[in-house]
PDB file of N, CA and C in Angstrom:
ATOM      1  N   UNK A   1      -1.245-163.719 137.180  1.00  0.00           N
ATOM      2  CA  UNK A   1      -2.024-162.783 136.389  1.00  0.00           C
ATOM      3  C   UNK A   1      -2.356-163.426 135.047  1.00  0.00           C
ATOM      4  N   UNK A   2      -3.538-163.565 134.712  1.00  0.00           N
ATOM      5  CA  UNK A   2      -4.187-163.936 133.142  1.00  0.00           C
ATOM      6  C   UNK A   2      -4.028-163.270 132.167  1.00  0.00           C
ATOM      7  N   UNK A   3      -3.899-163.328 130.785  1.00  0.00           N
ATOM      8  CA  UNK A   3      -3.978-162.478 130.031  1.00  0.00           C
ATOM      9  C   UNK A   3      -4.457-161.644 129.785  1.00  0.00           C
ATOM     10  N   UNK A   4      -6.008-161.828 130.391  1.00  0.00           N
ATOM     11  CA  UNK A   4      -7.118-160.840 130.222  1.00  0.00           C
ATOM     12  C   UNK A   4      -6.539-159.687 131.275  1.00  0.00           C
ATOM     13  N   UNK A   5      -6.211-159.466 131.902  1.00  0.00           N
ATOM     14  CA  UNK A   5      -5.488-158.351 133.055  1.00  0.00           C
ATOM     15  C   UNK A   5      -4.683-157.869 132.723  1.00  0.00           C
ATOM     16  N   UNK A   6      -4.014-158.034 131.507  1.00  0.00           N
ATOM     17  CA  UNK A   6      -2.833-158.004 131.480  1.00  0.00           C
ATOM     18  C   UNK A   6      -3.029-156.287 130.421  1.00  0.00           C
ATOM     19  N   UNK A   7      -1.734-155.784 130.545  1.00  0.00           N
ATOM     20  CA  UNK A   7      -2.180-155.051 129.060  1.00  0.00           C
ATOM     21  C   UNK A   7      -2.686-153.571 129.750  1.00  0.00           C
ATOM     22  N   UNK A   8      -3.191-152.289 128.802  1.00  0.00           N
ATOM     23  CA  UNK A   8      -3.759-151.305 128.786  1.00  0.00           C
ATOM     24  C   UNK A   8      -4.721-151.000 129.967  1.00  0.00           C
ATOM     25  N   UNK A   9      -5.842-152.021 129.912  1.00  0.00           N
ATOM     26  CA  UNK A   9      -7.060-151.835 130.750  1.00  0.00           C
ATOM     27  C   UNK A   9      -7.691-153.116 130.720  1.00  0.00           C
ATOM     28  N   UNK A  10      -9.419-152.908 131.104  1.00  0.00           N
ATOM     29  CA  UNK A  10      -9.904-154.136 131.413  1.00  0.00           C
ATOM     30  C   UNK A  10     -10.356-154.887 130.453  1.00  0.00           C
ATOM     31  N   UNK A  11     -10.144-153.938 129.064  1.00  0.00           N
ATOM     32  CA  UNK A  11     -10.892-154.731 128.110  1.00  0.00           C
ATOM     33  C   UNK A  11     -10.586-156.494 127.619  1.00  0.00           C
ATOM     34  N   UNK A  12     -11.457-157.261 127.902  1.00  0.00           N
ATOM     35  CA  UNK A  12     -10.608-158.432 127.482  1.00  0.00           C
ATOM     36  C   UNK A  12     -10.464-158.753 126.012  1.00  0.00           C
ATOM     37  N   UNK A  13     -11.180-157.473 124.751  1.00  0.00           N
ATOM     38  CA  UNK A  13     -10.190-157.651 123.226  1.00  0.00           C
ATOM     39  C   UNK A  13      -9.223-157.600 123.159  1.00  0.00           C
ATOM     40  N   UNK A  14      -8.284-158.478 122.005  1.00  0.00           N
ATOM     41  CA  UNK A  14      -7.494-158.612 121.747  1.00  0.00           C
ATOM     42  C   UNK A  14      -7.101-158.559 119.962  1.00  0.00           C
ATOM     43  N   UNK A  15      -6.780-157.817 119.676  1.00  0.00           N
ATOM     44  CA  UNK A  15      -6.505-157.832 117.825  1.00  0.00           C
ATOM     45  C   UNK A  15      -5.431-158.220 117.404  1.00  0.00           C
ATOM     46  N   UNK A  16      -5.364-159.041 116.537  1.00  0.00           N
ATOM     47  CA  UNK A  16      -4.528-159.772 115.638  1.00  0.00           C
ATOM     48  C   UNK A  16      -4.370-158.698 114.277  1.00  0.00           C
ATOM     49  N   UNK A  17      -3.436-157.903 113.434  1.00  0.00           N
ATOM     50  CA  UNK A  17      -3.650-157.650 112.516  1.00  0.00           C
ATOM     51  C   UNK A  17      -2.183-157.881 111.726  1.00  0.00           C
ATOM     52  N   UNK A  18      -2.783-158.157 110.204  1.00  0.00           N
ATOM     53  CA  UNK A  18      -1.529-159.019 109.635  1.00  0.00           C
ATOM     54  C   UNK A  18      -1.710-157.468 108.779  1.00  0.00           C
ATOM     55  N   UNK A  19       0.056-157.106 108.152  1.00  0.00           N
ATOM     56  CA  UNK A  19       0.448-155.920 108.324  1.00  0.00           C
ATOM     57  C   UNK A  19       1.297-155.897 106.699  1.00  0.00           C
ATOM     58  N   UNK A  20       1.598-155.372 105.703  1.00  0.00           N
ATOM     59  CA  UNK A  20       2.351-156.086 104.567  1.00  0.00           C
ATOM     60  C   UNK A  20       3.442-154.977 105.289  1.00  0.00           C
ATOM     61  N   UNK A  21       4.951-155.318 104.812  1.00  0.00           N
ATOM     62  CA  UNK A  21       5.982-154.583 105.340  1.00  0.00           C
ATOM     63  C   UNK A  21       5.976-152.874 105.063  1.00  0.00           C
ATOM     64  N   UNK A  22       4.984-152.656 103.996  1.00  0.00           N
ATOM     65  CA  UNK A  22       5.053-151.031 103.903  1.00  0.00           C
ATOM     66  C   UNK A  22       3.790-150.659 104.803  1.00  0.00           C
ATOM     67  N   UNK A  23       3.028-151.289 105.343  1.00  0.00           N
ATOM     68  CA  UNK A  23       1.961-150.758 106.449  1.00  0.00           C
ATOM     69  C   UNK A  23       2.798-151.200 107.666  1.00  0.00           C
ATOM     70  N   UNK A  24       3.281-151.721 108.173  1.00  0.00           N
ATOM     71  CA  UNK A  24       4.216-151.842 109.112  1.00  0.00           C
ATOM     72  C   UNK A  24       5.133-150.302 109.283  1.00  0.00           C
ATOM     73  N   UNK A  25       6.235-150.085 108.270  1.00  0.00           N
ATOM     74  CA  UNK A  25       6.554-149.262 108.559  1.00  0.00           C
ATOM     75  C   UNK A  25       6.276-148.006 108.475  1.00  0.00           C
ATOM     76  N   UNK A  26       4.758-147.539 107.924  1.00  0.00           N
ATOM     77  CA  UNK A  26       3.963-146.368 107.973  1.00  0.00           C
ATOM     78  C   UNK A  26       3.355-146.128 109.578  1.00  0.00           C
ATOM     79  N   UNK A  27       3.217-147.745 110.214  1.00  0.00           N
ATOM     80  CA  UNK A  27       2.298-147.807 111.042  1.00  0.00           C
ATOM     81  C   UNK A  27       3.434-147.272 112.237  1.00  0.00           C
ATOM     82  N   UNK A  28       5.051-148.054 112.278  1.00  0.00           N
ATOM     83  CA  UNK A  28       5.620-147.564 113.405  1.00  0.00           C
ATOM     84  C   UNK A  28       5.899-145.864 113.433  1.00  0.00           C
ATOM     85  N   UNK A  29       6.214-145.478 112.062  1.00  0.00           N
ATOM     86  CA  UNK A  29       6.529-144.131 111.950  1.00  0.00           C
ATOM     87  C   UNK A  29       5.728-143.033 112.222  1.00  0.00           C
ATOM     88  N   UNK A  30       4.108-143.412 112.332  1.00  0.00           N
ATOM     89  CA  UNK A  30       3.302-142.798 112.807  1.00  0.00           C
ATOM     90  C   UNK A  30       3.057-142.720 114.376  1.00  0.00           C
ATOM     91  N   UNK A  31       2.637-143.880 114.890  1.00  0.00           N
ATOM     92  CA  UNK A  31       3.099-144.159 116.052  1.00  0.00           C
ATOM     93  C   UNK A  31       4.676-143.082 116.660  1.00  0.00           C
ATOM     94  N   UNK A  32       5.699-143.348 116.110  1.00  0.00           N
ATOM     95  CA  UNK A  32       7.116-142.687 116.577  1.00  0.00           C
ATOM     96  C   UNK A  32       6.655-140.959 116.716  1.00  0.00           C
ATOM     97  N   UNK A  33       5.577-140.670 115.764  1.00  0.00           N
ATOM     98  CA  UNK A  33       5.332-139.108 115.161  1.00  0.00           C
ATOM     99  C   UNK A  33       4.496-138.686 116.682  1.00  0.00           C
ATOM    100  N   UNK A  34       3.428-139.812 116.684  1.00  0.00           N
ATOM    101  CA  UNK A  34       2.387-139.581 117.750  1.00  0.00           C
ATOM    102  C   UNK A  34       3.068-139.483 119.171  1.00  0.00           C
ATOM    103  N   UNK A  35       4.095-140.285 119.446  1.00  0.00           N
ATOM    104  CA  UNK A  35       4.580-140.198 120.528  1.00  0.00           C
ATOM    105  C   UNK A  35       5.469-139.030 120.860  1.00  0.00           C
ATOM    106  N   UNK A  36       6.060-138.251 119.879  1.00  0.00           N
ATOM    107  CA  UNK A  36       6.424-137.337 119.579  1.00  0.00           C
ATOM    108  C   UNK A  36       6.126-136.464 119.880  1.00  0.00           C
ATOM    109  N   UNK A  37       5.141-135.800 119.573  1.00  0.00           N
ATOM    110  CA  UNK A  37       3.897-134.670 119.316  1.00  0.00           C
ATOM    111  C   UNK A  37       2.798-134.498 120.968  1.00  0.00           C
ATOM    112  N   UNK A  38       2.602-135.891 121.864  1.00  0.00           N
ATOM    113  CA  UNK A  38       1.946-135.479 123.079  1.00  0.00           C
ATOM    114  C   UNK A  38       3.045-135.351 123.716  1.00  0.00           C
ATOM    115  N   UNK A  39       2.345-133.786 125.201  1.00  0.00           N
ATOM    116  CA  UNK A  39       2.977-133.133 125.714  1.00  0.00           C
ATOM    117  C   UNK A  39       3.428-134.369 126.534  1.00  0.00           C
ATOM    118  N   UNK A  40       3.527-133.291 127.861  1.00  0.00           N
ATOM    119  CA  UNK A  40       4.164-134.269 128.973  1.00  0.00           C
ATOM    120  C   UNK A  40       2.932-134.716 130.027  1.00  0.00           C
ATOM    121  N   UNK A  41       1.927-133.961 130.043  1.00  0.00           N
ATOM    122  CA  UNK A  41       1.072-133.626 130.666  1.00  0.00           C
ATOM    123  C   UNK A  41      -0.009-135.289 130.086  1.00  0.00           C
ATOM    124  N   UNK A  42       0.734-135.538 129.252  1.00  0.00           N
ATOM    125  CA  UNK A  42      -0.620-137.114 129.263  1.00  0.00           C
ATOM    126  C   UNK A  42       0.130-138.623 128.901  1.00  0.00           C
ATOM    127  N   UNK A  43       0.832-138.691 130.201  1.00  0.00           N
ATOM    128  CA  UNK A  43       1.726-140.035 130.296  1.00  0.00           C
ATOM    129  C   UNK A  43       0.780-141.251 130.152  1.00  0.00           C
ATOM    130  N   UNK A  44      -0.668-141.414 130.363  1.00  0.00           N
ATOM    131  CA  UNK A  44      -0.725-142.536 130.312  1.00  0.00           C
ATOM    132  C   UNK A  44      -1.136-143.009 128.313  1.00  0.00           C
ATOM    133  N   UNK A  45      -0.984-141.607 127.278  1.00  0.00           N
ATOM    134  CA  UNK A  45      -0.888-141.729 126.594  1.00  0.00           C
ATOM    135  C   UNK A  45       0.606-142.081 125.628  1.00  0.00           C
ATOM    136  N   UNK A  46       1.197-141.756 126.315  1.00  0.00           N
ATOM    137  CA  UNK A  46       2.494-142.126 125.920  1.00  0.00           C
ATOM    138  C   UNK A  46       2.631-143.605 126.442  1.00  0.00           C
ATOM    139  N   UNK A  47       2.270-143.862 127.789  1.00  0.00           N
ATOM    140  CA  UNK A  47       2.344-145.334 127.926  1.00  0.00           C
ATOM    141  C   UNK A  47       1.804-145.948 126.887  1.00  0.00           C
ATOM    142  N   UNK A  48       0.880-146.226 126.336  1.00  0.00           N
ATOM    143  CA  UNK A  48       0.119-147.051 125.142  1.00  0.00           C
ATOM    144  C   UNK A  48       0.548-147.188 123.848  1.00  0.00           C
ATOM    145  N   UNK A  49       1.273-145.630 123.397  1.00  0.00           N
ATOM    146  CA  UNK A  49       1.857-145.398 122.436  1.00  0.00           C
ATOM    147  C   UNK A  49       3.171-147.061 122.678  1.00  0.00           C
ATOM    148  N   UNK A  50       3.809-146.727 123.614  1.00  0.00           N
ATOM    149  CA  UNK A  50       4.865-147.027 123.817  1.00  0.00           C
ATOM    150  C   UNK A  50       4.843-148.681 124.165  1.00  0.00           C
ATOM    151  N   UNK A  51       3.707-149.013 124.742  1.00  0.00           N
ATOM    152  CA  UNK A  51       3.056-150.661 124.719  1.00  0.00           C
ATOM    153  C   UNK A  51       3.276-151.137 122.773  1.00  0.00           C
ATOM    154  N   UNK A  52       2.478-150.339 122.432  1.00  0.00           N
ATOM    155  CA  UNK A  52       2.302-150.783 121.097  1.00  0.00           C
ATOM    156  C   UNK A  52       3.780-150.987 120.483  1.00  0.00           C
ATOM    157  N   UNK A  53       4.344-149.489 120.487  1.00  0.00           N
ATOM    158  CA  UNK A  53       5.886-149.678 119.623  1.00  0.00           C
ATOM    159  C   UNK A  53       6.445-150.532 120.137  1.00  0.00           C
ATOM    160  N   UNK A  54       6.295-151.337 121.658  1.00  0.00           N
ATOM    161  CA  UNK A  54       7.100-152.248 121.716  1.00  0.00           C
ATOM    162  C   UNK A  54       6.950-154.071 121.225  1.00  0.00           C
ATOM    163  N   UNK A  55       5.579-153.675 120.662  1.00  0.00           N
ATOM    164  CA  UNK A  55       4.876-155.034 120.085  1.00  0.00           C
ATOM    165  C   UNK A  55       5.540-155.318 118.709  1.00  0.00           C
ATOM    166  N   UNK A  56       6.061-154.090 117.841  1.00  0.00           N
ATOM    167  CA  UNK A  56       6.472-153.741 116.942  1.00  0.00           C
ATOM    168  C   UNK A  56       8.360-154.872 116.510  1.00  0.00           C
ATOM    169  N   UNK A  57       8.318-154.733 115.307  1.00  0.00           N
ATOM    170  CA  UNK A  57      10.287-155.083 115.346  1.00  0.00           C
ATOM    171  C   UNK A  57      10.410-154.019 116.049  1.00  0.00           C
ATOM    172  N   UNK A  58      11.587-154.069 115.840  1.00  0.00           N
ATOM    173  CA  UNK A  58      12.794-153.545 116.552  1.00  0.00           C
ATOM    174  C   UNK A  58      13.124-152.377 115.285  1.00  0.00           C
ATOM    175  N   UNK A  59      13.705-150.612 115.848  1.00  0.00           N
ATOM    176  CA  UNK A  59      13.916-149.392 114.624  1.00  0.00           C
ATOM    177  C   UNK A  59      14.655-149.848 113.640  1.00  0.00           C
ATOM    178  N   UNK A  60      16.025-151.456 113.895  1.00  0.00           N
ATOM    179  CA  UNK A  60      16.687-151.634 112.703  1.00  0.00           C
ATOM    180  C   UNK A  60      16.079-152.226 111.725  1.00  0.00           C
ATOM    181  N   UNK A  61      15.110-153.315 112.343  1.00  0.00           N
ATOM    182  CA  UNK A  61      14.009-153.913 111.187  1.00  0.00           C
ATOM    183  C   UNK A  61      13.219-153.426 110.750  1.00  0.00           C
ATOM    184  N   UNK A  62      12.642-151.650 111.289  1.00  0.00           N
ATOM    185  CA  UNK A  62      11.727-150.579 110.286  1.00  0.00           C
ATOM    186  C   UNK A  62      12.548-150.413 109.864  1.00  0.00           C
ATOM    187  N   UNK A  63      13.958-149.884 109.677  1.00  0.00           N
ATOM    188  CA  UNK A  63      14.753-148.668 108.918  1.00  0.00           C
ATOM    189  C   UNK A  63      15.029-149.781 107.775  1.00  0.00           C
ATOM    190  N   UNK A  64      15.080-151.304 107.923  1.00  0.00           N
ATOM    191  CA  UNK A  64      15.612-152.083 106.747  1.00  0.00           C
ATOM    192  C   UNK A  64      14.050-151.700 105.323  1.00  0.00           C
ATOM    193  N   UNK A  65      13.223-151.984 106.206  1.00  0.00           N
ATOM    194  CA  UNK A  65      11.892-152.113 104.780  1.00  0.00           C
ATOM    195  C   UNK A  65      12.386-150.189 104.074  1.00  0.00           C
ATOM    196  N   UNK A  66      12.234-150.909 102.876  1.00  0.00           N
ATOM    197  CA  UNK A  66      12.557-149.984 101.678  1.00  0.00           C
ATOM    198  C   UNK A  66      11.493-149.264 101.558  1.00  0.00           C
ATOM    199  N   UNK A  67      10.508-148.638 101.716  1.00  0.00           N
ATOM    200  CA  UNK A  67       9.296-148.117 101.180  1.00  0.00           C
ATOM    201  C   UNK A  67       8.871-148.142  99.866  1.00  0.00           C
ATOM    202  N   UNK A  68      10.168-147.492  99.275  1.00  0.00           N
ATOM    203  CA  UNK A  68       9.550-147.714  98.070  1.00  0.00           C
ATOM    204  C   UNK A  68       9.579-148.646  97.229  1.00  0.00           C
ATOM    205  N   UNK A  69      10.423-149.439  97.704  1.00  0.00           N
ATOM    206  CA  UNK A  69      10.482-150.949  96.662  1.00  0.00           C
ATOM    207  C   UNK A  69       9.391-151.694  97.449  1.00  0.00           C
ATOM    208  N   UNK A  70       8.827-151.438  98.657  1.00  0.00           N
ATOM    209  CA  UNK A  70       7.256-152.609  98.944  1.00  0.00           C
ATOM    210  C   UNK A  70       6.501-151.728  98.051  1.00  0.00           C
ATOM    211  N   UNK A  71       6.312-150.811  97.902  1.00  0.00           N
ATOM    212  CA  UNK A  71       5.084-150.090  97.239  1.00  0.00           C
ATOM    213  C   UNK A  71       5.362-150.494  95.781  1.00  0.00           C
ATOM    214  N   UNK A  72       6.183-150.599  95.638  1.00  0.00           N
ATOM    215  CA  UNK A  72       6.337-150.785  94.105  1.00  0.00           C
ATOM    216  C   UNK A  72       6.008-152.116  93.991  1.00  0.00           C
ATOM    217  N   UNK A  73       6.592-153.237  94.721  1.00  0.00           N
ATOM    218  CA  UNK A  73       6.047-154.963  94.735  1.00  0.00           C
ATOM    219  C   UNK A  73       4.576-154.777  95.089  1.00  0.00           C
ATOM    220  N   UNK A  74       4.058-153.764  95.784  1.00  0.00           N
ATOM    221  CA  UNK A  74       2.629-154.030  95.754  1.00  0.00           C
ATOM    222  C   UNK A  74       1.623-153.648  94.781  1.00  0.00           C
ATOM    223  N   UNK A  75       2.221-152.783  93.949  1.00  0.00           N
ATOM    224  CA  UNK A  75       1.650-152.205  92.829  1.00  0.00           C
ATOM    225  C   UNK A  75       1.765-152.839  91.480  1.00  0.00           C
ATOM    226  N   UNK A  76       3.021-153.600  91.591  1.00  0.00           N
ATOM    227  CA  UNK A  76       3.409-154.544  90.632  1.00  0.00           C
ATOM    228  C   UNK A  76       2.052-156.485  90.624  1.00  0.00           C
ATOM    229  N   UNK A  77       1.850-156.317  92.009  1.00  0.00           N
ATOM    230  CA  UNK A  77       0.838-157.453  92.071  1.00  0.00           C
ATOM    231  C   UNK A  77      -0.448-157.111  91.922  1.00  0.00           C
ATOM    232  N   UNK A  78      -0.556-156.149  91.977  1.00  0.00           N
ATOM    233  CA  UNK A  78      -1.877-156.196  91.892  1.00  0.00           C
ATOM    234  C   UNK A  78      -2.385-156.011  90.314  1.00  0.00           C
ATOM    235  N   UNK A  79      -1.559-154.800  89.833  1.00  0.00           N
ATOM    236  CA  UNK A  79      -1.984-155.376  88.174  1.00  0.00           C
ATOM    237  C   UNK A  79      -1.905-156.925  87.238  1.00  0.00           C
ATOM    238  N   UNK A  80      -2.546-156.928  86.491  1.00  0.00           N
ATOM    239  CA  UNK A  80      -3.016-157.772  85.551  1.00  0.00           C
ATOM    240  C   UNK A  80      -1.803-158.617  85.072  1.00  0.00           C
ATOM    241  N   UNK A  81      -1.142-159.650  84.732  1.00  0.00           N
ATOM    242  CA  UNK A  81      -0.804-160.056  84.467  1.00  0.00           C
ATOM    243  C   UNK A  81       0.009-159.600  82.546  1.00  0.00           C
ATOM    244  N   UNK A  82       0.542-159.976  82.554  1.00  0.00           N
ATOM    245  CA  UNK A  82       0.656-159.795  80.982  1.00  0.00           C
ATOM    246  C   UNK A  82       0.088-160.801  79.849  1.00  0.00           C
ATOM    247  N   UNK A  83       0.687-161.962  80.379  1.00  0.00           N
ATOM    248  CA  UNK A  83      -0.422-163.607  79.653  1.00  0.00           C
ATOM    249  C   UNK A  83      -2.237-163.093  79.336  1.00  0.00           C
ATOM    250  N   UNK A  84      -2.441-162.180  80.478  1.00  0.00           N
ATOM    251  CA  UNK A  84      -4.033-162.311  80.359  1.00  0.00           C
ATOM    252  C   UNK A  84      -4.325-161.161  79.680  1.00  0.00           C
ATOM    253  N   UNK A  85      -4.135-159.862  78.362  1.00  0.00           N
ATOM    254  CA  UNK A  85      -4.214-159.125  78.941  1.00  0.00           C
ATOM    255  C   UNK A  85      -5.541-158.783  78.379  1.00  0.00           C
ATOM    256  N   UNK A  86      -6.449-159.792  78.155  1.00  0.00           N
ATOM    257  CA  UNK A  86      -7.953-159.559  77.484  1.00  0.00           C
ATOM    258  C   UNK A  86      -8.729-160.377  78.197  1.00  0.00           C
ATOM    259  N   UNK A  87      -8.119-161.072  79.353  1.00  0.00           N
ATOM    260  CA  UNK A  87      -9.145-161.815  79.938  1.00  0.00           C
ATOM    261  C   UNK A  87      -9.590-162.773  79.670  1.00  0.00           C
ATOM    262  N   UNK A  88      -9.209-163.359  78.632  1.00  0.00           N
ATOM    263  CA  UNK A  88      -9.148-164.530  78.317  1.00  0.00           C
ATOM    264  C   UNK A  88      -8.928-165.434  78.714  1.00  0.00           C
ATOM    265  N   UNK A  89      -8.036-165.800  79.509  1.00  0.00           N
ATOM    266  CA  UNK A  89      -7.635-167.009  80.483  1.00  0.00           C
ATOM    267  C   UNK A  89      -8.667-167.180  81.951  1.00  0.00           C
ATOM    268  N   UNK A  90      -9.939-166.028  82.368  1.00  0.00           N
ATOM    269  CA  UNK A  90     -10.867-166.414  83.103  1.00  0.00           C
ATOM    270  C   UNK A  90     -11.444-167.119  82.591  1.00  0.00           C
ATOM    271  N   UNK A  91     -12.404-167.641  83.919  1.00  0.00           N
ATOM    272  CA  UNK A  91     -13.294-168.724  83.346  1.00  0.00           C
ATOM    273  C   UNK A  91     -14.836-168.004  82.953  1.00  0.00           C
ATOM    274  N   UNK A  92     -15.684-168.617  81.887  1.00  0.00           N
ATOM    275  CA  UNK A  92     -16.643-168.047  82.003  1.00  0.00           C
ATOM    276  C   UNK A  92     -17.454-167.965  82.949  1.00  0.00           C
ATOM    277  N   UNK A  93     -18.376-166.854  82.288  1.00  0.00           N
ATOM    278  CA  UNK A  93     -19.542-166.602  83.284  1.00  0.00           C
ATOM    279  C   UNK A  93     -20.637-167.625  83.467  1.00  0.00           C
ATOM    280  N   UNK A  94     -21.090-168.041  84.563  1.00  0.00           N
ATOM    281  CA  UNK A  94     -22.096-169.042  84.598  1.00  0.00           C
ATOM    282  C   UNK A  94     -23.328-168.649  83.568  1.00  0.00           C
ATOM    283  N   UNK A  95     -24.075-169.798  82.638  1.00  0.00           N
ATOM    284  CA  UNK A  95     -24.482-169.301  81.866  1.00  0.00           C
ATOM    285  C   UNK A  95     -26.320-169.713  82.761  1.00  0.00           C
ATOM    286  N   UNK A  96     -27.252-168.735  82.114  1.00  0.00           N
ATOM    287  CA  UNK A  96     -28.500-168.965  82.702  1.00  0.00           C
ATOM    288  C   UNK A  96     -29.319-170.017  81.246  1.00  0.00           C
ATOM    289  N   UNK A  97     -29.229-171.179  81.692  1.00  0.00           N
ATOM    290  CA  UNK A  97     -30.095-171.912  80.899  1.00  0.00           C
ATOM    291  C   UNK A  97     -32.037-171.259  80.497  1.00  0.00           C
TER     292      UNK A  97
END
């Protein structure tokens, strides 16, 4: 069996998505919620659910990410620096002769 067969259905996409550790563990916990929440009556939705969570770490490597200390490292990078805090250290703007 090929890869392309392999999996959900016939589609032969395949997605790659790179995940920072607090979308990871929003992403399994939603997933865990979704699988949760359908009845019994739509197994081949629970199958998929359940393909995916198993692509996932493992519940001890969600339960380790902190939530709120990634959110906080991510909120912490994305602001401005302190060295810069006038912008000064960019480079200028290309000038129009």
């Amino acid at each position: 069996m090929d890869d392309d067969t392999q999996g959900t259905g016939p589609s032969p996409f395949k997605y790659h998505l790179e995940l920072t550790p607090a979308q990871l563990k929003l992403t399994h916990t939603a997933l865990r919620s979704l699988l949760d929440d359908f009845g019994h009556e739509q197994p081949d939705v629970h199958a998929v659910i359940r393909e995916v969570l198993e692509k996932l770490p493992d519940e001890h490597a969600i339960r380790a990410i902190r939530l709120d200390d990634e959110l906080e490292r991510g909120l912490a990078a994305a602001e401005p620096s302190a060295a810069e805090p006038d912008g000064s250290d960019e480079d200028p703007p290309d000038s129009v002769a």
